[in-house]
C-alpha atoms as a PDB file:
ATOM      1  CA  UNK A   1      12.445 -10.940  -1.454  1.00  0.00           C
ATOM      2  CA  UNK A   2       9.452 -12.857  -3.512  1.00  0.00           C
ATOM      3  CA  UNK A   3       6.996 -14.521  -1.793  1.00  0.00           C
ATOM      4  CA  UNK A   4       8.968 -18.318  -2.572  1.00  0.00           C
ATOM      5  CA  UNK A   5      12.148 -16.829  -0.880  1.00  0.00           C
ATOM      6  CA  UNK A   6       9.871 -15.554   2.098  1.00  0.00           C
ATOM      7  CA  UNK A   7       8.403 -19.252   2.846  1.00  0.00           C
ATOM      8  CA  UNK A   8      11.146 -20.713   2.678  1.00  0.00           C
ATOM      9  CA  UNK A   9      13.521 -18.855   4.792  1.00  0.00           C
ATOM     10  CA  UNK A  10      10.125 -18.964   6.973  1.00  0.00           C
ATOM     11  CA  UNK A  11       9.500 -22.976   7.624  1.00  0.00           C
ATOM     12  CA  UNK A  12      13.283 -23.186   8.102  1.00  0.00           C
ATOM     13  CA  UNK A  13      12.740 -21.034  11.053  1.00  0.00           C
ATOM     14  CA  UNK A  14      14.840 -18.047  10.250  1.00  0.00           C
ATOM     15  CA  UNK A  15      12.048 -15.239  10.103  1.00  0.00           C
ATOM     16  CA  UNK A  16      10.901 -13.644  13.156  1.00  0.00           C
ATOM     17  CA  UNK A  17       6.808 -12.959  13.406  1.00  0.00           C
ATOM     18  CA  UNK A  18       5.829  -9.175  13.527  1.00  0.00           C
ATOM     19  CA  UNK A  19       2.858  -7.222  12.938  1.00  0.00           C
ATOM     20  CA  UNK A  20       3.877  -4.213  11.180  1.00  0.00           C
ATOM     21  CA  UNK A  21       1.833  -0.997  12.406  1.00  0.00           C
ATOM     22  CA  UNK A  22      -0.455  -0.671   9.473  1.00  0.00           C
ATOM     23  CA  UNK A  23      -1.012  -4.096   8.779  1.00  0.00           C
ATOM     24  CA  UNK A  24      -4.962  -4.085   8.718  1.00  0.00           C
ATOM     25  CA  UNK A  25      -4.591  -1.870   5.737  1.00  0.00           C
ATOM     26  CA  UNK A  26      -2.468  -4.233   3.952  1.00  0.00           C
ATOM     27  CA  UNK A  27      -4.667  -7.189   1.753  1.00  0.00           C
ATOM     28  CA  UNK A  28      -4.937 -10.445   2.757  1.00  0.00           C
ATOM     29  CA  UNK A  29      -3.396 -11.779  -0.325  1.00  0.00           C
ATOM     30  CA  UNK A  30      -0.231  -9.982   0.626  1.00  0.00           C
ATOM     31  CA  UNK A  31       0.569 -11.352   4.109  1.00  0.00           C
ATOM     32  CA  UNK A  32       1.812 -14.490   5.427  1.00  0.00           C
ATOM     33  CA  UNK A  33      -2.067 -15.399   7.223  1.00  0.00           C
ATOM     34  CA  UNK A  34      -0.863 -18.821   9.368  1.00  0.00           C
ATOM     35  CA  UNK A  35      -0.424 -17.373  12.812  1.00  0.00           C
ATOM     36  CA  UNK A  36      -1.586 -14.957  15.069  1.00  0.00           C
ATOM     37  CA  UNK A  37       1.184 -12.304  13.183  1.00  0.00           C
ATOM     38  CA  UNK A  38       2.738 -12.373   9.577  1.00  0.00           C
ATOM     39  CA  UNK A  39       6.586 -14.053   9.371  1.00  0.00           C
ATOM     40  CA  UNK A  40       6.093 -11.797   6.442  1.00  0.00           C
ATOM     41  CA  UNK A  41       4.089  -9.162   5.169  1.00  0.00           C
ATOM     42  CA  UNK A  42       4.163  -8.119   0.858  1.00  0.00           C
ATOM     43  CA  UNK A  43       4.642  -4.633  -0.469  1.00  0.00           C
ATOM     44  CA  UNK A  44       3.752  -4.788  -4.186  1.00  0.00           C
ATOM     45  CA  UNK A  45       3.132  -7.967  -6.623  1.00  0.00           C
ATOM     46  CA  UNK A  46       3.762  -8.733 -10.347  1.00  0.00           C
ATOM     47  CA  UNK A  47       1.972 -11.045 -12.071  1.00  0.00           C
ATOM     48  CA  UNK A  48       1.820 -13.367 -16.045  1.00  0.00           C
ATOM     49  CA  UNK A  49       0.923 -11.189 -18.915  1.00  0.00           C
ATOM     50  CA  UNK A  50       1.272 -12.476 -22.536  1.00  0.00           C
ATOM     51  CA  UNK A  51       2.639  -9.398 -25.311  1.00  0.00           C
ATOM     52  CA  UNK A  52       1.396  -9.891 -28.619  1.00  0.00           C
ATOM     53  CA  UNK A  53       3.630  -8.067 -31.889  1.00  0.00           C
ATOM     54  CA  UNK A  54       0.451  -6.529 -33.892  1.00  0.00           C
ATOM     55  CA  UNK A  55       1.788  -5.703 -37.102  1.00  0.00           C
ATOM     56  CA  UNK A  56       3.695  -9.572 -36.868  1.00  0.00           C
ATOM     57  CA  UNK A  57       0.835 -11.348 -35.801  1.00  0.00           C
ATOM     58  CA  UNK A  58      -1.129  -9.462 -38.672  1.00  0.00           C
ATOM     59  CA  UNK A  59       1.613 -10.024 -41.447  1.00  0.00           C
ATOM     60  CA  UNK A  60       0.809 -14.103 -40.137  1.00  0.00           C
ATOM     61  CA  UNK A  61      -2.732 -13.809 -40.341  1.00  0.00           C
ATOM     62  CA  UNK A  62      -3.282 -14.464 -36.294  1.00  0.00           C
ATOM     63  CA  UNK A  63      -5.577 -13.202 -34.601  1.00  0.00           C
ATOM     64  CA  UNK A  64      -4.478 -11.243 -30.997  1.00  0.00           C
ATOM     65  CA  UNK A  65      -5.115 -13.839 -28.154  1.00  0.00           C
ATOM     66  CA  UNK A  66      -7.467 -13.129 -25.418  1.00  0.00           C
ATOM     67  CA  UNK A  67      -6.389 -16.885 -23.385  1.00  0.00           C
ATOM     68  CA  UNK A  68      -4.177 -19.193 -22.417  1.00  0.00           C
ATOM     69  CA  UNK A  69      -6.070 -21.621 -24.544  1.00  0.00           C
ATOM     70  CA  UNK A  70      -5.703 -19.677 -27.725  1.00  0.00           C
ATOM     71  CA  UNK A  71      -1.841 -19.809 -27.391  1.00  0.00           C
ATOM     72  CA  UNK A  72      -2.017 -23.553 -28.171  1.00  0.00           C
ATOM     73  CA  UNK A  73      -3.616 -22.790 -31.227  1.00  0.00           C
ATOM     74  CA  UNK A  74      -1.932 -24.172 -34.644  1.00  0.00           C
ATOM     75  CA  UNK A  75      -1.209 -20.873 -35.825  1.00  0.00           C
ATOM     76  CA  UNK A  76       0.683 -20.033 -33.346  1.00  0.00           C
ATOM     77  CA  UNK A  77       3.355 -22.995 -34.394  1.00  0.00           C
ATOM     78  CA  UNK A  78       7.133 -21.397 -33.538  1.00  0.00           C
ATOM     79  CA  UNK A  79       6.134 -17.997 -32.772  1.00  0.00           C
ATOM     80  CA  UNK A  80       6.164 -17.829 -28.867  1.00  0.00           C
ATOM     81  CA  UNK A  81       8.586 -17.763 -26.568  1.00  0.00           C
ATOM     82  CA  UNK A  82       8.621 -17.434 -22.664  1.00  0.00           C
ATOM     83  CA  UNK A  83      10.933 -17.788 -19.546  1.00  0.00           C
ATOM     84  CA  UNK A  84      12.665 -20.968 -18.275  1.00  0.00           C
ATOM     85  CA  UNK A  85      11.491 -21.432 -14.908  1.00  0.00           C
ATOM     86  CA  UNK A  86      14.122 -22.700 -13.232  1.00  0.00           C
ATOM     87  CA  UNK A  87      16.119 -19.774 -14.155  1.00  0.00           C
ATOM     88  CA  UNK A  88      13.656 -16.922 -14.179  1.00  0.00           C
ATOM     89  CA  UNK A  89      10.627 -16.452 -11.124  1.00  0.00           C
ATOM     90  CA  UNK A  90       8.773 -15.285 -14.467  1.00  0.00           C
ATOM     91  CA  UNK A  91       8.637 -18.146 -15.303  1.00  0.00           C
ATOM     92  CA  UNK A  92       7.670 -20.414 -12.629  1.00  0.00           C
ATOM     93  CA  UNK A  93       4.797 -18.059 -12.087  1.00  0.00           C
ATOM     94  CA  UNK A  94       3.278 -18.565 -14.930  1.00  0.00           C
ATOM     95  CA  UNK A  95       3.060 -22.343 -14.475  1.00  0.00           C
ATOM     96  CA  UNK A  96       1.956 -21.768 -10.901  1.00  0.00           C
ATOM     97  CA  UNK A  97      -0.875 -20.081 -12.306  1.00  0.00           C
ATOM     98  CA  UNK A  98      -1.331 -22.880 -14.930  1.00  0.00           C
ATOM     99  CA  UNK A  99      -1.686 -25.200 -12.197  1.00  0.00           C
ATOM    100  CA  UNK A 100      -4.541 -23.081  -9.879  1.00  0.00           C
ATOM    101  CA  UNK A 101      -6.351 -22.739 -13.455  1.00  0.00           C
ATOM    102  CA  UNK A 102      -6.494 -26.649 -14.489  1.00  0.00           C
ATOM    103  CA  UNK A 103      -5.127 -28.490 -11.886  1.00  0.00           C
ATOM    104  CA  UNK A 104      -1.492 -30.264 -11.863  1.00  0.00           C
ATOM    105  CA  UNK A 105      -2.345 -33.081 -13.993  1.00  0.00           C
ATOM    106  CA  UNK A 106      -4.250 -30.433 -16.382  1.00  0.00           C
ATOM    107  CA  UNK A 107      -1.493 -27.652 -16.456  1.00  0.00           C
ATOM    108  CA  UNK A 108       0.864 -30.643 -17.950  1.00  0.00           C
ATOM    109  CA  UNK A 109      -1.599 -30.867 -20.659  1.00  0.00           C
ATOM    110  CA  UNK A 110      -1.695 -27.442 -20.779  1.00  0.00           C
ATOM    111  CA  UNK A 111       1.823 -27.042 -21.169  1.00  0.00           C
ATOM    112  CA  UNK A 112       2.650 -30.213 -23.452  1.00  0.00           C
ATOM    113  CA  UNK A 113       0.079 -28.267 -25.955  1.00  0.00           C
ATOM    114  CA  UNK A 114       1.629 -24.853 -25.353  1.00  0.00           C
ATOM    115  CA  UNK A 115       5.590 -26.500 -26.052  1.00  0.00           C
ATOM    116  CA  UNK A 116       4.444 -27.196 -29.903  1.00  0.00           C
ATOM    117  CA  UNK A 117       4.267 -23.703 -30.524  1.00  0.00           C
ATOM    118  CA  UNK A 118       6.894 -22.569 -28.465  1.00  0.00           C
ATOM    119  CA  UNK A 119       9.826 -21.758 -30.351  1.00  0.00           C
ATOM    120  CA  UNK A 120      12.546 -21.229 -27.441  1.00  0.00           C
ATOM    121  CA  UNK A 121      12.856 -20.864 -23.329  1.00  0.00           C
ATOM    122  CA  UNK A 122      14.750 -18.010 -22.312  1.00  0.00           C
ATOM    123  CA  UNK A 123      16.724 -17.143 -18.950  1.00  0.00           C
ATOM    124  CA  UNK A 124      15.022 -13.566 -18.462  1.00  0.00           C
ATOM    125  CA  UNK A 125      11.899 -12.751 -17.463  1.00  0.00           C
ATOM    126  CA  UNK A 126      11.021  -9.754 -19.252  1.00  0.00           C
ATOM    127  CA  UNK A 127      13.064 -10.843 -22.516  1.00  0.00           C
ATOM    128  CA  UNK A 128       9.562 -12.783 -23.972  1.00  0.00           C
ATOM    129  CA  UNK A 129       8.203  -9.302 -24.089  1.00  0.00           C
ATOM    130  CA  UNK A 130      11.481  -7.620 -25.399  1.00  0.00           C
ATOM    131  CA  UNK A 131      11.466 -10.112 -27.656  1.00  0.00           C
ATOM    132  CA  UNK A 132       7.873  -9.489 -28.730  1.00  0.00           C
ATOM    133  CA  UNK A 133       8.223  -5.784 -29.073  1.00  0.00           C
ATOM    134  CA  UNK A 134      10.992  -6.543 -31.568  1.00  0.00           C
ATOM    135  CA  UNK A 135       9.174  -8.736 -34.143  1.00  0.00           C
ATOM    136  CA  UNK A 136      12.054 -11.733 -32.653  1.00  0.00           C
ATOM    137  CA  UNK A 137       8.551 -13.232 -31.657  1.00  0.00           C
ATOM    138  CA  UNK A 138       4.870 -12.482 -32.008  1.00  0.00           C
ATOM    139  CA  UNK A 139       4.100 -13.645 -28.590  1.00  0.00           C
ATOM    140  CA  UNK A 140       5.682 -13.286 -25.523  1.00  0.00           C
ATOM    141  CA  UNK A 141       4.706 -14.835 -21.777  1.00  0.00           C
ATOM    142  CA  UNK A 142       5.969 -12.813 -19.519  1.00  0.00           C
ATOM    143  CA  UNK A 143       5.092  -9.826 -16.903  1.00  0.00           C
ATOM    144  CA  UNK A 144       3.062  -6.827 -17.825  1.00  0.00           C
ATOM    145  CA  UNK A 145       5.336  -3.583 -17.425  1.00  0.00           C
ATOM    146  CA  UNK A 146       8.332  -4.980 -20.129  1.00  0.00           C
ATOM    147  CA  UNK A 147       5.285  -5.068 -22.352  1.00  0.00           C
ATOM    148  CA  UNK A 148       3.609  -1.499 -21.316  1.00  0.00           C
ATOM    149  CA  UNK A 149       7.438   0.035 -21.760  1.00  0.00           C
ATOM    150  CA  UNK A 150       7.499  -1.477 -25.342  1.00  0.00           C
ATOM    151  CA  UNK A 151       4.104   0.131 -26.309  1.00  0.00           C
ATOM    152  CA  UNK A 152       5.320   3.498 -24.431  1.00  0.00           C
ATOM    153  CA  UNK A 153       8.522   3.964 -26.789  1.00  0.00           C
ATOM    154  CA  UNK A 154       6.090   3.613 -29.368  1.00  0.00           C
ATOM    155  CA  UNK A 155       6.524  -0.665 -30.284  1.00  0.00           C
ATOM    156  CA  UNK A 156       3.482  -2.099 -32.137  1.00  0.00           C
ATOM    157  CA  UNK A 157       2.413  -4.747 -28.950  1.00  0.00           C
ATOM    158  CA  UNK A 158      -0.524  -5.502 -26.797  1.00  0.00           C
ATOM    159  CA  UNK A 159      -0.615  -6.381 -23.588  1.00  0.00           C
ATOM    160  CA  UNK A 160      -3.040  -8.739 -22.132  1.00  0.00           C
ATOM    161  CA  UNK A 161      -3.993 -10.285 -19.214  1.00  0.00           C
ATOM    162  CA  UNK A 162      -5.676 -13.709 -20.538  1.00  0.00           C
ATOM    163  CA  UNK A 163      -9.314 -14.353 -19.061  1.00  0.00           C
ATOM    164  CA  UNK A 164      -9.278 -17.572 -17.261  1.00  0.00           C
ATOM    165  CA  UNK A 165      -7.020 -15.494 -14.974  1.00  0.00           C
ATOM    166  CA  UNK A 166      -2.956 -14.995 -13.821  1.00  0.00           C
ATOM    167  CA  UNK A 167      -0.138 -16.245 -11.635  1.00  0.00           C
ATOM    168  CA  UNK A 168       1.353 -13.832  -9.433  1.00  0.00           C
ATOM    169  CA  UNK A 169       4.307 -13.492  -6.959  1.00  0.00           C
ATOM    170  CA  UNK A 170       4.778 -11.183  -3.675  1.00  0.00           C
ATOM    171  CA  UNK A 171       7.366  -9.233  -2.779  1.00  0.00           C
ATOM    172  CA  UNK A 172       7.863  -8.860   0.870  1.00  0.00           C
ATOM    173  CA  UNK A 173       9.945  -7.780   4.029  1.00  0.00           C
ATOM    174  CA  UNK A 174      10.695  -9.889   6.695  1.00  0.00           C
ATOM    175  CA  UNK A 175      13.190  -9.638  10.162  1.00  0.00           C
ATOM    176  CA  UNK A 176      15.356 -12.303  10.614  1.00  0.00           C
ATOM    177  CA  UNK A 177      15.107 -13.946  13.876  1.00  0.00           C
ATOM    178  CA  UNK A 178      18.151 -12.924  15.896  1.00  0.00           C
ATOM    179  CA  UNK A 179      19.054  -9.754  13.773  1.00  0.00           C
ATOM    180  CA  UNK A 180      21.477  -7.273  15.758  1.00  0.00           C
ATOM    181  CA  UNK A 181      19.439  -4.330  15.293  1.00  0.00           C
ATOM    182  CA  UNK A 182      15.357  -6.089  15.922  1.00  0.00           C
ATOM    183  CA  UNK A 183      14.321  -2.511  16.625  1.00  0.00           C
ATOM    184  CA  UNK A 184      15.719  -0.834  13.572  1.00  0.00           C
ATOM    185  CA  UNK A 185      14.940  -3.561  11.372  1.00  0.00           C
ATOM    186  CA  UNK A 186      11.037  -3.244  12.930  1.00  0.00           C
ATOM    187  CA  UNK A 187      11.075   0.365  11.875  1.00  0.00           C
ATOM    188  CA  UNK A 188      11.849  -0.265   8.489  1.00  0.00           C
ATOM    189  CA  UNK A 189       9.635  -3.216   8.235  1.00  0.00           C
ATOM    190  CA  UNK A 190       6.745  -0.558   9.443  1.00  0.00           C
ATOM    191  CA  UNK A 191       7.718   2.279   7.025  1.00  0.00           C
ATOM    192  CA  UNK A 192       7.935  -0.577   4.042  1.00  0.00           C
ATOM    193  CA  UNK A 193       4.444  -1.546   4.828  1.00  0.00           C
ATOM    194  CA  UNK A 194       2.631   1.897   5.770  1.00  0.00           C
ATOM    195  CA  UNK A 195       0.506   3.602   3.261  1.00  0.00           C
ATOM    196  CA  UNK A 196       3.857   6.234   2.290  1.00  0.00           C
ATOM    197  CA  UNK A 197       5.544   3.381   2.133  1.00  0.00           C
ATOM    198  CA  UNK A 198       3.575   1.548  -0.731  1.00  0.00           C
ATOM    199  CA  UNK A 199       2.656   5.355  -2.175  1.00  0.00           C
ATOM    200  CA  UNK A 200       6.565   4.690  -3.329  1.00  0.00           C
ATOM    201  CA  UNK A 201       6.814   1.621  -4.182  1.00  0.00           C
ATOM    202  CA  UNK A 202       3.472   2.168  -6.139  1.00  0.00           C
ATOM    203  CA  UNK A 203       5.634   4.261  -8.340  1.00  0.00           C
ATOM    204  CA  UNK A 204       7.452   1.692  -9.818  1.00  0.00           C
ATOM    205  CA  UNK A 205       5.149  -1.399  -9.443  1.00  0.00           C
ATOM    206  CA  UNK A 206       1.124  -1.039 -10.239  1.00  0.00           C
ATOM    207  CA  UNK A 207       0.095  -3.645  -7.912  1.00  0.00           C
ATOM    208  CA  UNK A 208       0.646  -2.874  -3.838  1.00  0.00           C
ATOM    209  CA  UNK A 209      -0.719  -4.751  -0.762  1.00  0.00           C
ATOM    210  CA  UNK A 210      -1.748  -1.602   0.754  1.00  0.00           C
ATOM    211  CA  UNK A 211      -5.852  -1.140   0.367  1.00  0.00           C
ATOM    212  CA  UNK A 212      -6.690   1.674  -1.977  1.00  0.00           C
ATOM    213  CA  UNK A 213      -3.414   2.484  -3.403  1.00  0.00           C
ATOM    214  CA  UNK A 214      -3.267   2.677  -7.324  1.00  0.00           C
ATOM    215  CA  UNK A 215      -1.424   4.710  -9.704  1.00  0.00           C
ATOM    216  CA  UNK A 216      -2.472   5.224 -13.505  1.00  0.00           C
ATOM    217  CA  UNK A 217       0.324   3.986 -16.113  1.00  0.00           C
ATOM    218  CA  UNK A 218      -0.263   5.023 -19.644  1.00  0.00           C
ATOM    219  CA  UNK A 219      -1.103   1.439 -21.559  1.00  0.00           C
ATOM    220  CA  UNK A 220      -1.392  -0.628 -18.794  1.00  0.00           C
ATOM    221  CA  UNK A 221      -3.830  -2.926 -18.785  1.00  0.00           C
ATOM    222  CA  UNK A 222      -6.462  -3.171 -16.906  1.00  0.00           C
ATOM    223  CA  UNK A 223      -8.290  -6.281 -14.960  1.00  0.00           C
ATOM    224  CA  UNK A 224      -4.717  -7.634 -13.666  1.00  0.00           C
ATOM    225  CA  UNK A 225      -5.779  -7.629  -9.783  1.00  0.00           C
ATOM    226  CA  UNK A 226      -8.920  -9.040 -10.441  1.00  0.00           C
ATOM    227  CA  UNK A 227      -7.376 -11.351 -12.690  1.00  0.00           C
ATOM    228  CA  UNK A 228      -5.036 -12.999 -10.042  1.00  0.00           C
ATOM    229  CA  UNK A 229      -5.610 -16.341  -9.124  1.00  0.00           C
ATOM    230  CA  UNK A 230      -5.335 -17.225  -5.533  1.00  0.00           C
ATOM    231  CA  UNK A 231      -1.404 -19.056  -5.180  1.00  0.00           C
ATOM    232  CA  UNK A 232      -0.300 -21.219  -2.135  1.00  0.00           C
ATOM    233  CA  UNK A 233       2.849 -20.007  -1.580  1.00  0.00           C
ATOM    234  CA  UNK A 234       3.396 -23.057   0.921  1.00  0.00           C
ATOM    235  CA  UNK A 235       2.734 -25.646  -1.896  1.00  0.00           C
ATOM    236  CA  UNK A 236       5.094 -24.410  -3.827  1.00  0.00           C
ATOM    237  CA  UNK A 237       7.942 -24.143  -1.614  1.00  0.00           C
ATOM    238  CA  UNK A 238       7.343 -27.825  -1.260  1.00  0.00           C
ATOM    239  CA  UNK A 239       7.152 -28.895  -4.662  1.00  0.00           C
ATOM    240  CA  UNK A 240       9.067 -26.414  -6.830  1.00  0.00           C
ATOM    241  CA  UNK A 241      12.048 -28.734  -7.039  1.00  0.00           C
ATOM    242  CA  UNK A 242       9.834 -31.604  -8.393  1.00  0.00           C
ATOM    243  CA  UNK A 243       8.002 -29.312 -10.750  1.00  0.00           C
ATOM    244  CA  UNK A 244      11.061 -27.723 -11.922  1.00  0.00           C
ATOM    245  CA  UNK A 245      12.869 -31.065 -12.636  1.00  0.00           C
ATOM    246  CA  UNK A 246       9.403 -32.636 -14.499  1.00  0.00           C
ATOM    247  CA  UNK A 247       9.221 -29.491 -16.177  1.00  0.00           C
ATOM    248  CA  UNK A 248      13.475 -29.845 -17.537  1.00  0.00           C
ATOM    249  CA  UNK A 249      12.424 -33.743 -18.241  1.00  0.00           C
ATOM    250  CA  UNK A 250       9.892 -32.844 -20.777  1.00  0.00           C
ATOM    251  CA  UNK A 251      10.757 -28.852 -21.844  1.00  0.00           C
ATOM    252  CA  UNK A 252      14.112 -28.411 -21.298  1.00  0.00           C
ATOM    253  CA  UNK A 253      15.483 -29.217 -25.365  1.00  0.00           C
ATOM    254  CA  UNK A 254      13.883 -26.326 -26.513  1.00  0.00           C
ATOM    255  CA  UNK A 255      16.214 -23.609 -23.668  1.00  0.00           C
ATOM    256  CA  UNK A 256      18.478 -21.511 -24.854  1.00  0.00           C
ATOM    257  CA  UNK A 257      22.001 -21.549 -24.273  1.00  0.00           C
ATOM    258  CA  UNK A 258      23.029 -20.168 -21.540  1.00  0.00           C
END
């Protein structure tokens, strides 16, 4: 379950605290830090990643981004598109992010700039990318590995992590408190979290909360942990409905049908 999920299910009193075996090896980032042991403890991350169509954004005469203040740029008018976030965790990350970067008052800046050049909201996550690696778009906002799979089958995008630095989400285990089985659901909450543990999910996702654990994918790119921007996962189980409903109120014309 992502890190929102976690919290919540958390101050409603439903998760049941537990120290997994190997939990000093796991960083701090990736652990629920408020008490003397984790509700819930993260296995692996994703975080915002913008995919840029080279030979489109060359047949425009752009210029490849390196921020998330070039994408407000006027030549970017129509030609990006990016998750709705009340139907994709995609996209609510990225406007998490937006908001540790400039602030709340300054993300909604941010984001009434960025919504001139945005041509359309979709309801998936990695379809931005898709989208990108198609030429349906020259820039995408989405999630890193859509993007990295694009370049792989041999699609003319970039990848990049934009400097002032990304929103991320955690994926995590938890026990529920009163499960029937406490003692098998410990074990697996142990094996999820040990280092063989995170050497598999480290497969399939290249950031893990387990300390020294990295695997080399062709075309990813690189900077994304260092990149991450620090996210109160607390804050924004409290105000996701409000942001989510502001974010309709101003945004939500340009979604498409779903």
């Amino acid at each position: 379950m992502i890190s929102p999920g976690l919290v919540k299910l958390e101050e409603e009193g439903m998760l049941e605290a537990y120290a997994p075996r190997e939990l000093d090896n796991i960083k701090e980032r990736f652990r629920d830090t408020r008490g003397d042991e984790p509700h819930w403890v993260g296995t692996d991350a994703w975080a915002s990643a913008v995919c840029y169509n080279t030979v489109e954004g060359e047949a425009l005469g752009t210029e490849e981004p390196a921020s998330w203040e070039d994408l407000t740029k006027p030549e970017y008018k129509g030609q990006i598109t990016m998750p709705n976030p009340a139907s994709s965790a995609t996209g609510l990350l990225a406007i998490i992010g937006w908001m540790e970067i400039y602030g709340e008052d300054g993300a909604w800046d941010y984001m009434d700039a960025l919504h001139r050049n945005v041509s359309q909201y979709v309801h998936s996550g990695s379809k931005p990318c898709r989208m990108a690696a198609t030429g349906e778009a020259v820039i995408g906002i989405a999630y890193p590995a859509p993007g990295v799979k694009a370049i792989n089958d041999g699609a003319p995008v970039s990848v990049i992590i934009p400097e002032e630095g990304v929103g991320s989400e955690v994926e995590g285990v938890a026990i529920v408190k009163g499960a029937r089985n406490p003692e098998a659901a410990r074990r697996i909450a142990d094996f999820a979290t040990s280092r063989e543990g995170n050497e598999i999910h480290n497969k399939y996702y290249a950031l893990v909360g387990y300390e020294g654990i990295s695997s080399e994918v062709s075309n990813y790119p690189e900077g994304e942990e260092e990149a991450l921007v620090d996210i109160d996962y607390y804050w924004v189980s409290e105000n996701r409905d409000r942001i989510l409903a502001e974010w309709e109120s101003r945004y939500g014309a340009k979604s498409e049908a779903e």
